[in-house]
C-alpha atoms as a PDB file:
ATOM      1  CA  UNK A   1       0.000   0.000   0.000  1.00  0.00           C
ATOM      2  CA  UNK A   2       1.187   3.305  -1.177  1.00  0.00           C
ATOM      3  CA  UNK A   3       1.605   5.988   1.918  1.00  0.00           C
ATOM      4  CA  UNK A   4       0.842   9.351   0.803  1.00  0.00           C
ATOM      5  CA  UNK A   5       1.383  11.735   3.922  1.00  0.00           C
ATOM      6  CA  UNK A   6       2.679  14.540   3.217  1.00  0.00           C
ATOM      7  CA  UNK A   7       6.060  14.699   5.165  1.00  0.00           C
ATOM      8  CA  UNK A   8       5.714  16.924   8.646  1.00  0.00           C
ATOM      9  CA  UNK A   9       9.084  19.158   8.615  1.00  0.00           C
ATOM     10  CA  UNK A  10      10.802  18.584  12.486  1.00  0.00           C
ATOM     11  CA  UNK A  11      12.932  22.010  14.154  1.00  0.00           C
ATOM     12  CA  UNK A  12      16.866  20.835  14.692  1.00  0.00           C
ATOM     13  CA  UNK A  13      17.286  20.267  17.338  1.00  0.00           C
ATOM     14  CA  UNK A  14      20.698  21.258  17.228  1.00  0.00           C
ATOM     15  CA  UNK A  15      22.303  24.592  16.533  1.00  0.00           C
ATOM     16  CA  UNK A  16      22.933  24.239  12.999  1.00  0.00           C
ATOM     17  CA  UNK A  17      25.218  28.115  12.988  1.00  0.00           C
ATOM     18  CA  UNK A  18      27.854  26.372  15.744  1.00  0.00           C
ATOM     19  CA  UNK A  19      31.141  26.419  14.334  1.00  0.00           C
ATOM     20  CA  UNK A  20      33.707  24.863  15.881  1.00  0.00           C
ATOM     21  CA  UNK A  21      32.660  24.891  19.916  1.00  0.00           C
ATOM     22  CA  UNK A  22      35.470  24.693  22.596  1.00  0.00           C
ATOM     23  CA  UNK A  23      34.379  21.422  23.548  1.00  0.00           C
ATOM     24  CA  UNK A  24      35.199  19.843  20.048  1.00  0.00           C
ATOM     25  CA  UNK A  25      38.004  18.179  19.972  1.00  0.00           C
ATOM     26  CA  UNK A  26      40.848  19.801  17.742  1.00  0.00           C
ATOM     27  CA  UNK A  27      39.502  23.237  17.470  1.00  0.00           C
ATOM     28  CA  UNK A  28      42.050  25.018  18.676  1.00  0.00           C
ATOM     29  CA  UNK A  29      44.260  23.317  15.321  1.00  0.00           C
ATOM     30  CA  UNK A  30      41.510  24.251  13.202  1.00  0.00           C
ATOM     31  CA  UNK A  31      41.342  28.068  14.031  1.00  0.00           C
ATOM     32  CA  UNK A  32      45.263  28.305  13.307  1.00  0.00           C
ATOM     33  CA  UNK A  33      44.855  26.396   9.894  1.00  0.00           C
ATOM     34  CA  UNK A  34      44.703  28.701   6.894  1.00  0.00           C
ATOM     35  CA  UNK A  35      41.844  27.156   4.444  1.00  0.00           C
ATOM     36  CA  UNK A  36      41.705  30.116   2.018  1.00  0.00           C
ATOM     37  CA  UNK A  37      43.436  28.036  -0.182  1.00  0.00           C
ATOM     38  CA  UNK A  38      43.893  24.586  -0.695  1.00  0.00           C
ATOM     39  CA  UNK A  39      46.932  22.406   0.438  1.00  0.00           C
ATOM     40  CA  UNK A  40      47.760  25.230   3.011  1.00  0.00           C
ATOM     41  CA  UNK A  41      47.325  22.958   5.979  1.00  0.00           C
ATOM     42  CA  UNK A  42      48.431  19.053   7.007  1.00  0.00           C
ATOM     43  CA  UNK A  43      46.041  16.757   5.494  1.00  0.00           C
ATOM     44  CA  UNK A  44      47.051  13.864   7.899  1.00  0.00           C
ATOM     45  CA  UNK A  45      45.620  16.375  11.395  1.00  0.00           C
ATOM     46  CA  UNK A  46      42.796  18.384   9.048  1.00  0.00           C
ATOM     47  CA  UNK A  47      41.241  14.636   8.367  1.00  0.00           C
ATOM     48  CA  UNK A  48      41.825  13.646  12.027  1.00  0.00           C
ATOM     49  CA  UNK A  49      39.965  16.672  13.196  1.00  0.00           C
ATOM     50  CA  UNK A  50      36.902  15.957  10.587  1.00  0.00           C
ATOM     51  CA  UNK A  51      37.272  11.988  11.798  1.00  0.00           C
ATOM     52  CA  UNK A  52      36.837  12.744  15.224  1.00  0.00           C
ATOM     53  CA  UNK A  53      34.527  15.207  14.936  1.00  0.00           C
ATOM     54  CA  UNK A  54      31.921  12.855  13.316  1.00  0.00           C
ATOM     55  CA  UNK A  55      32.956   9.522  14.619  1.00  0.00           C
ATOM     56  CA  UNK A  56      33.595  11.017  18.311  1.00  0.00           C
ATOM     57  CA  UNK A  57      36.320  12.328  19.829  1.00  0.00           C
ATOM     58  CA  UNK A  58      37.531   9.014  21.400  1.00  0.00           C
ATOM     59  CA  UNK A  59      37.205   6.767  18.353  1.00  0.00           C
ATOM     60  CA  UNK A  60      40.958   7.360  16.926  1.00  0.00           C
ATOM     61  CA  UNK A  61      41.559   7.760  13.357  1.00  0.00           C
ATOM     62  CA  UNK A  62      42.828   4.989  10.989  1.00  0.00           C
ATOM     63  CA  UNK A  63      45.964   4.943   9.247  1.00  0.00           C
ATOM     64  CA  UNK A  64      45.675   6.596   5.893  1.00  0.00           C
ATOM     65  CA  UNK A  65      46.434   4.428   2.732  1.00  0.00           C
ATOM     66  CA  UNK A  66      48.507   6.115   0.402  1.00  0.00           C
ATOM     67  CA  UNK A  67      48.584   5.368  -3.096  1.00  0.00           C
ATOM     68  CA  UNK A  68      50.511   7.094  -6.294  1.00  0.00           C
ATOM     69  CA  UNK A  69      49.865   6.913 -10.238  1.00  0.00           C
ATOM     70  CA  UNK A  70      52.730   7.069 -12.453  1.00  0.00           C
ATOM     71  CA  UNK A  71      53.974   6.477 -15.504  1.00  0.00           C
ATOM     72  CA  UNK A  72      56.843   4.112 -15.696  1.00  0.00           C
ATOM     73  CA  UNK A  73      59.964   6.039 -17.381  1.00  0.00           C
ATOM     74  CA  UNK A  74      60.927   4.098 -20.989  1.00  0.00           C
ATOM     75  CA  UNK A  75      64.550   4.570 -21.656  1.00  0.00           C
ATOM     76  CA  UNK A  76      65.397   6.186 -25.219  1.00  0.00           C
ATOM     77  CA  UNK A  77      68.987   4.128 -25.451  1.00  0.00           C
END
């Protein structure tokens, strides 16, 4: 059976405009990091803070994987 109620919109119930609160953990690193442009800060403690942030502040970060595309270099003997 097909439900057709129409959807009734819910308030946050969180403050959607809080940036960054002193309880976060790594804010103090992320209002020293310049992000006007990219590659200005370290990726490796900009992706911990976003980790931890989401996942919770005790739930540590994994180890990145790292990978790299190149072209293998052909002699011209």
């Amino acid at each position: 059976m097909l439900n057709i109620t129409p959807y009734k919109c819910r308030p946050a119930r969180i403050d959607l405009n809080e940036k960054n609160p002193a309880n976060a953990w790594g804010w103090r690193e992320s209002l020293a990091m310049d992000l006007s442009k990219e590659d200005r800060v370290d990726d490796l403690l900009f992706s911990e803070i976003i980790w931890r942030s989401v996942k919770g502040a005790d739930n540590p970060m994994p180890a990145p994987v790292r990978s790299i595309f190149s072209q293998p270099s052909v002699s011209r003997d």
